[in-house]
Structures are given as structure tokens and as C-alpha cells.
N, C-alpha and C. Protein backbone atom coordinates (compact mmCIF):
# COMPACT_ATOMS: atom_id res chain seq x y z
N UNK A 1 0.84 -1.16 0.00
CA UNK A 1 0.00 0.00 0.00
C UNK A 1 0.89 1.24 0.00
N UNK A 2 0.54 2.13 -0.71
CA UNK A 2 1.57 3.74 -1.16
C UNK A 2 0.89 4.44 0.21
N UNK A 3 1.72 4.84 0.85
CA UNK A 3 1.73 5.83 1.97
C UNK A 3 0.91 6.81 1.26
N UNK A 4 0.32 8.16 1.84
CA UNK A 4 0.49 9.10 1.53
C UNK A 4 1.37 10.47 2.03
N UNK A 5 1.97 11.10 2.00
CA UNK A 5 2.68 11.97 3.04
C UNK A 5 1.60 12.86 4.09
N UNK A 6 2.20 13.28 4.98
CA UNK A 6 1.32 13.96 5.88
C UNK A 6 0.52 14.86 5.39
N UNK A 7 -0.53 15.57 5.05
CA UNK A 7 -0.24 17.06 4.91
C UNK A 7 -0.02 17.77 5.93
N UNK A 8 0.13 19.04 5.95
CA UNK A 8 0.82 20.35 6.37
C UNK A 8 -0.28 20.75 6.65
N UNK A 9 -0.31 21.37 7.87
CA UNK A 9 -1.47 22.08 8.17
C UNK A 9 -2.25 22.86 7.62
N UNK A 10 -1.42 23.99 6.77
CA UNK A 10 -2.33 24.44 6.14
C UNK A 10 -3.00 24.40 4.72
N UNK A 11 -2.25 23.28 4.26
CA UNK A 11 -3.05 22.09 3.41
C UNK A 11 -4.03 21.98 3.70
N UNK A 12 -4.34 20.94 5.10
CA UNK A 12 -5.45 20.89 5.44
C UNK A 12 -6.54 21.64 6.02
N UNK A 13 -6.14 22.66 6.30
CA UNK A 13 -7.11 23.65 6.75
C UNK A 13 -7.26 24.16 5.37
N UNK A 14 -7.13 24.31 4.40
CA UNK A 14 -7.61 24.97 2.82
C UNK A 14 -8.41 23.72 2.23
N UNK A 15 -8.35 22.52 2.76
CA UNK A 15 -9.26 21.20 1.97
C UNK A 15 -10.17 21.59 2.45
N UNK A 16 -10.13 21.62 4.20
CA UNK A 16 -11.46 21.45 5.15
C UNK A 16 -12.60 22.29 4.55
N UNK A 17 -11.86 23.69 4.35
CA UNK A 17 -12.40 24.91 3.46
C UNK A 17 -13.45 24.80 2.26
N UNK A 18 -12.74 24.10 1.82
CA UNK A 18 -12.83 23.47 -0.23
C UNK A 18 -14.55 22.61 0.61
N UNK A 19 -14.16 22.23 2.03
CA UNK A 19 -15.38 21.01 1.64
C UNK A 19 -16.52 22.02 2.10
N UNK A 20 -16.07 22.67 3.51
CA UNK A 20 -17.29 23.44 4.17
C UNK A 20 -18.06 24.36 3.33
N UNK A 21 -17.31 24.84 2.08
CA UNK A 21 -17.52 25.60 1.01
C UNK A 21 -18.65 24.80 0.09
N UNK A 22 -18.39 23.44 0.01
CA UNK A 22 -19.34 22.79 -0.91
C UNK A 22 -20.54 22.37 -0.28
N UNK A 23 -20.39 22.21 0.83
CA UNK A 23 -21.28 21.73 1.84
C UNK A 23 -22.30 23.15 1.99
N UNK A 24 -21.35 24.52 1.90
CA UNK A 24 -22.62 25.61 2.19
C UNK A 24 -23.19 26.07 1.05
N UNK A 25 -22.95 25.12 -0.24
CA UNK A 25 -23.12 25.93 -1.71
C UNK A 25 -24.64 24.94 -2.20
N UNK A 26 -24.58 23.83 -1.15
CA UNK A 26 -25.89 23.16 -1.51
C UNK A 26 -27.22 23.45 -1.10
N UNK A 27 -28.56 23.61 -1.38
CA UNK A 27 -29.59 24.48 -1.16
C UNK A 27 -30.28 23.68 -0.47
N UNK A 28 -30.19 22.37 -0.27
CA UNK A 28 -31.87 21.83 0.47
C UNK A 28 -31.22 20.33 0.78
N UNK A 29 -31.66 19.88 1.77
CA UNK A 29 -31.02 18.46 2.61
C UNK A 29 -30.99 17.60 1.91
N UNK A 30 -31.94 17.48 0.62
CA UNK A 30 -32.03 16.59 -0.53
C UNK A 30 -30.70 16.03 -1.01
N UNK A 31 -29.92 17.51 -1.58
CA UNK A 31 -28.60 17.30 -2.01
C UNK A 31 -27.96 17.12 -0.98
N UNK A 32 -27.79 17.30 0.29
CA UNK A 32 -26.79 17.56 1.68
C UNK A 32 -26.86 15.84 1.47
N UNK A 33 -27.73 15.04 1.55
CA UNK A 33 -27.51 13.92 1.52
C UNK A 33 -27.31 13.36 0.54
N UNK A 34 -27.26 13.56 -0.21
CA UNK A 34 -26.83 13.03 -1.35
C UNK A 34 -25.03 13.39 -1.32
N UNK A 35 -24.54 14.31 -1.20
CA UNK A 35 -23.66 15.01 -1.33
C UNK A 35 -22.91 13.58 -0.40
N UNK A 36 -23.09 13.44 1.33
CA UNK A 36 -22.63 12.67 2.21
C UNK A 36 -22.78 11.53 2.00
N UNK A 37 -23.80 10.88 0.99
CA UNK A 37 -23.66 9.22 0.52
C UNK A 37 -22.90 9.32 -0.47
N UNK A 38 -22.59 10.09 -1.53
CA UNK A 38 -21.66 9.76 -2.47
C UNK A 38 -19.70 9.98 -1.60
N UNK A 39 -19.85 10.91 -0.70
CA UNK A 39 -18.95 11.64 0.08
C UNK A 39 -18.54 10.07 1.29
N UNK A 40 -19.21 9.91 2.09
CA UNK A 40 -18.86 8.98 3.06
C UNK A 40 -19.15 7.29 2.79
N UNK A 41 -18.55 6.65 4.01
CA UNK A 41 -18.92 5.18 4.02
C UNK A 41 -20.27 4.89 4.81
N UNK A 42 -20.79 4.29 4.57
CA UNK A 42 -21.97 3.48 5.55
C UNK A 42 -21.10 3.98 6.84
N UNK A 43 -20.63 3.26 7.16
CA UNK A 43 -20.16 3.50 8.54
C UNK A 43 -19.51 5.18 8.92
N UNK A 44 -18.95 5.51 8.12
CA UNK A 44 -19.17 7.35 8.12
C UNK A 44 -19.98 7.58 8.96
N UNK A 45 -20.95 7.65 7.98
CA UNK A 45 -22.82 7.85 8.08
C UNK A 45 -23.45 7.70 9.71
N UNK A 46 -22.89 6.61 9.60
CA UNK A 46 -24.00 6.16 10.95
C UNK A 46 -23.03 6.76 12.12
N UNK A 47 -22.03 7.24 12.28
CA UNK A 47 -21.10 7.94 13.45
C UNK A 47 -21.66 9.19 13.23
N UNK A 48 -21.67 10.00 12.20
CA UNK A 48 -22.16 11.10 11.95
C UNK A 48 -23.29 11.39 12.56
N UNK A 49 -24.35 10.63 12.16
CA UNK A 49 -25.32 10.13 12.33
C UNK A 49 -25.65 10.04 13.89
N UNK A 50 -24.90 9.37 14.50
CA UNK A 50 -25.00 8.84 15.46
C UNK A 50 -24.44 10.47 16.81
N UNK A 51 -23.66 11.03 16.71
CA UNK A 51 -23.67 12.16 17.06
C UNK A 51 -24.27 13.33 17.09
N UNK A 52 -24.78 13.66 15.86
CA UNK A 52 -26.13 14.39 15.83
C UNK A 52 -27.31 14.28 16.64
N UNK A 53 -27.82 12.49 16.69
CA UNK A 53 -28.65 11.99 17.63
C UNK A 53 -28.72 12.39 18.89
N UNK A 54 -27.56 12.48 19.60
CA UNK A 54 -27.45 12.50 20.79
C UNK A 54 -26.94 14.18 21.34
N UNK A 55 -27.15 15.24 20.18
CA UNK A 55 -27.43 16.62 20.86
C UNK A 55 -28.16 16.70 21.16
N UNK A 56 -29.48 16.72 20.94
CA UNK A 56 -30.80 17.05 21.75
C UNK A 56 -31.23 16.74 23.28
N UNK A 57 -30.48 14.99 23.60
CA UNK A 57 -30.66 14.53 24.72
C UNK A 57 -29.54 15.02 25.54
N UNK A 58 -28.53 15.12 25.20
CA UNK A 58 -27.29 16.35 25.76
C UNK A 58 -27.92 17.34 26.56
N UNK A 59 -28.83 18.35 25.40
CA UNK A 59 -28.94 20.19 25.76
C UNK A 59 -30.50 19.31 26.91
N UNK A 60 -31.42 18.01 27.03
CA UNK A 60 -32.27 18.14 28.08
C UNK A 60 -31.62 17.29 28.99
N UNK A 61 -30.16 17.18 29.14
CA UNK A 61 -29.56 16.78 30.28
C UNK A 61 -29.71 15.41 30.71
N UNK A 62 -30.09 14.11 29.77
CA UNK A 62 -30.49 13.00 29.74
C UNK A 62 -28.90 12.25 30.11
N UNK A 63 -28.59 11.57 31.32
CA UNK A 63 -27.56 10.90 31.29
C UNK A 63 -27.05 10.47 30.15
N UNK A 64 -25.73 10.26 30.26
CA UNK A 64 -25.14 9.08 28.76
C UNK A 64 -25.54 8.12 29.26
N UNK A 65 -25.81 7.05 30.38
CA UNK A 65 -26.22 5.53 30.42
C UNK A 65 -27.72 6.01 29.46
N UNK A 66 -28.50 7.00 29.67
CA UNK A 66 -29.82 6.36 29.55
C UNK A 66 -29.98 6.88 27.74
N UNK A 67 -28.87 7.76 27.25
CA UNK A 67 -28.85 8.30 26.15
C UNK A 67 -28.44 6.82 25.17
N UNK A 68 -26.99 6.14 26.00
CA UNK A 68 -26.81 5.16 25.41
C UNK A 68 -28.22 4.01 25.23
N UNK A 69 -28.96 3.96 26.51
CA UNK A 69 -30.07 2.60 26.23
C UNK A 69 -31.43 3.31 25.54
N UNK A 70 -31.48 4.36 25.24
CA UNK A 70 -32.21 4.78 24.18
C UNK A 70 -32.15 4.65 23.07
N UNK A 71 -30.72 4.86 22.43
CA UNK A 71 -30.06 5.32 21.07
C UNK A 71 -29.28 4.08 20.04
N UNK A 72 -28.48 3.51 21.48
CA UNK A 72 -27.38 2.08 21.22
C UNK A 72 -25.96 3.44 21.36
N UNK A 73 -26.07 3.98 20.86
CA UNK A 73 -24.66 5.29 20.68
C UNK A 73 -23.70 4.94 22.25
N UNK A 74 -22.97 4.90 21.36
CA UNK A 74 -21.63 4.31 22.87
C UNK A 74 -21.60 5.70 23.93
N UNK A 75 -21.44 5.75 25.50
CA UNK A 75 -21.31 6.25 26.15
C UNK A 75 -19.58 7.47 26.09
N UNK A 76 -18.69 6.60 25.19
CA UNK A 76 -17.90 7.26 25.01
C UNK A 76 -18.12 8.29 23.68
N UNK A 77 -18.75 8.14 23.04
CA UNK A 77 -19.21 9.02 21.54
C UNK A 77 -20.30 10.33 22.49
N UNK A 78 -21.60 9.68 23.47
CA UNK A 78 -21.51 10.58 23.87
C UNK A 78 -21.10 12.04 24.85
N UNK A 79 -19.86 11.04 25.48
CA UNK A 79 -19.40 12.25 25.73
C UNK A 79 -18.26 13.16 24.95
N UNK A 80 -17.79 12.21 23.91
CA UNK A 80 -17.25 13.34 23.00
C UNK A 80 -18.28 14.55 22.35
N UNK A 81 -19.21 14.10 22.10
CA UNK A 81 -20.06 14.84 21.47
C UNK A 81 -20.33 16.27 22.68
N UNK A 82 -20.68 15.69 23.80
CA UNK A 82 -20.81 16.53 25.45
C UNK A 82 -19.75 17.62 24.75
N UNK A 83 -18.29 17.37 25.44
CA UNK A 83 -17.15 17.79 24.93
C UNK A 83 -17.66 18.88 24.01
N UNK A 84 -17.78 18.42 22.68
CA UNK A 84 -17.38 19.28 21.81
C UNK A 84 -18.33 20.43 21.79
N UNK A 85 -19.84 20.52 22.43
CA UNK A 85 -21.18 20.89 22.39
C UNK A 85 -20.31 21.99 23.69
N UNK A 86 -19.65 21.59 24.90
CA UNK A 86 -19.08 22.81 25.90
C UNK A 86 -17.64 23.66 25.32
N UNK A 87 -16.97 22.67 24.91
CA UNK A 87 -15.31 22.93 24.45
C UNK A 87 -15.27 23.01 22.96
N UNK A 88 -16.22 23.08 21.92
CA UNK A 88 -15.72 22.79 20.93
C UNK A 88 -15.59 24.07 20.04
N UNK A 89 -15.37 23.86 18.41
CA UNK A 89 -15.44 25.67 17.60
C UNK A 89 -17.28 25.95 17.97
N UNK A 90 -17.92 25.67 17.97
CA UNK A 90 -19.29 26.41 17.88
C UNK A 90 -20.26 25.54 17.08
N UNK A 91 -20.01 25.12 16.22
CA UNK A 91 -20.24 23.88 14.71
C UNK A 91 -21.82 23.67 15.57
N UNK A 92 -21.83 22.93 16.61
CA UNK A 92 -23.00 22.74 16.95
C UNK A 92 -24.17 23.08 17.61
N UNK A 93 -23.57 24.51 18.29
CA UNK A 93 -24.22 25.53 18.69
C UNK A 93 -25.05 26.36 17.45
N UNK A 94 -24.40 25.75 16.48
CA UNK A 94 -24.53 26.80 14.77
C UNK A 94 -25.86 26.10 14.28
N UNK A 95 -25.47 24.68 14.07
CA UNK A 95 -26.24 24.00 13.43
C UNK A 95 -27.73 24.03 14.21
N UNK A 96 -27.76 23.74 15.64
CA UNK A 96 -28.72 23.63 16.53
C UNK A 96 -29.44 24.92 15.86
N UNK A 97 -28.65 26.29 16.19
CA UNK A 97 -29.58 27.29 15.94
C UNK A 97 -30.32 27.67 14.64
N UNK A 98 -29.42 27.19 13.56
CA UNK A 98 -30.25 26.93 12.44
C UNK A 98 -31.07 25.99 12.16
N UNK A 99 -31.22 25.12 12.73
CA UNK A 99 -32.29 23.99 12.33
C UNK A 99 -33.44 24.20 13.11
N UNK A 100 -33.40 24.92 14.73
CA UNK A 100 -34.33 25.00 15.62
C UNK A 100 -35.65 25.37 15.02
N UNK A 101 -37.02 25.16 15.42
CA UNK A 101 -38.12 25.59 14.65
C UNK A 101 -37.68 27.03 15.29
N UNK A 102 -38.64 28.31 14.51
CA UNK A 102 -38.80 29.29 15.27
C UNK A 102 -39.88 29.49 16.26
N UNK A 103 -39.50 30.19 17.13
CA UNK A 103 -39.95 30.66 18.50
C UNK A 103 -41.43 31.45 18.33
N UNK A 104 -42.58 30.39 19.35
CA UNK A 104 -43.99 31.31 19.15
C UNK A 104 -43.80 32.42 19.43
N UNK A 105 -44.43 33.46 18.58
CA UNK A 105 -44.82 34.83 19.41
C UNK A 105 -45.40 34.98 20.92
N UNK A 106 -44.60 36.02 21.67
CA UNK A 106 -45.29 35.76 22.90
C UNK A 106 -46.89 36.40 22.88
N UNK A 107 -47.78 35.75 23.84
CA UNK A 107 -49.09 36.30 23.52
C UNK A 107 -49.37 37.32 24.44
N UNK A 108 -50.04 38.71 24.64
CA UNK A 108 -49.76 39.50 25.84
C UNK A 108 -51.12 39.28 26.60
């Protein structure tokens, strides 16, 4: 098997770019998934997948034992996910707020 060499950091921070770029150039979840089945493996998918799952029960404070016997999602995935949702760039603070429904009007 041919190695590949490392890249260089900022190699990879200009790919990451190239992808987040293609990823924000697509208009409707139709293609987003499409984009990630031609893009990832089955097993990709379902980690991906499988992390996403377990923000919601995160932000209502649902243990990882009971997140895990809800979901199957390993106790260690969710606390990386924990992790990255307190410590991480924002990514899921972002996404949360864009996907959230919007907020009823208050009634007076």
C-alpha cells in the first residue's frame, strides 16, 4: 500500500475549506444527503449520524447511560459529542440554531 505523506497544516485547513464551502453551496437536505452518501462510508454515516442523535438529549440533560439505552450510541461518543457541544469551535451551537423551529410569538 503507497503511503500518503502527511499534509501540512495548512493544506489541510484549505481542503477542510474546499469542503465546508461545498457543503454551504448546496440548497436543500435533498442534495446535503446526497452530497454525504456519495462523500462517506456506511459507517461514516452512521457515526455522523450517530452524534447528531445525541445533541438534543445532551442540551435536556439526559444521562449518557440512559442516552446510550435509548439510542445504542456508545457512552464514550456521547461524551465526545458533550465535549465538543461545551469545548468545541461552535459547529454545533450553529447548526442547533439553524435547524431549531422558530420561536412562538409571545401572547400578551
Amino acid at each position: 500500500m503507497k503511503l500518503r505523506p502527511a499534509p501540512r497544516e495548512k493544506d489541510a485547513q484549505a481542503d477542510l475549506a474546499r469542503l465546508a464551502e461545498a457543503f454551504a453551496a448546496l440548497s436543500s437536505p435533498a442534495q446535503v444527503t446526497a452530497f454525504l452518501r456519495d462523500l462517506c462510508t456506511p459507517a461514516e454515516l452512521e457515526a455522523l449520524a450517530d452524534r447528531w442523535k445525541v445533541v438534543p438529549l445532551l442540551q435536556q440533560a439526559v444521562p449518557y447511560r440512559e442516552i446510550h439505552e435509548m439510542t445504542g450510541v456508545s457512552v464514550t461518543t456521547t461524551g465526545r459529542v458533550a465535549r465538543s457541544l461545551e469545548h468545541g469551535n461552535g459547529g454545533y451551537a450553529a447548526a442547533i440554531a439553524a435547524t431549531a423551529p422558530p420561536a412562538a410569538p409571545e401572547s400578551k
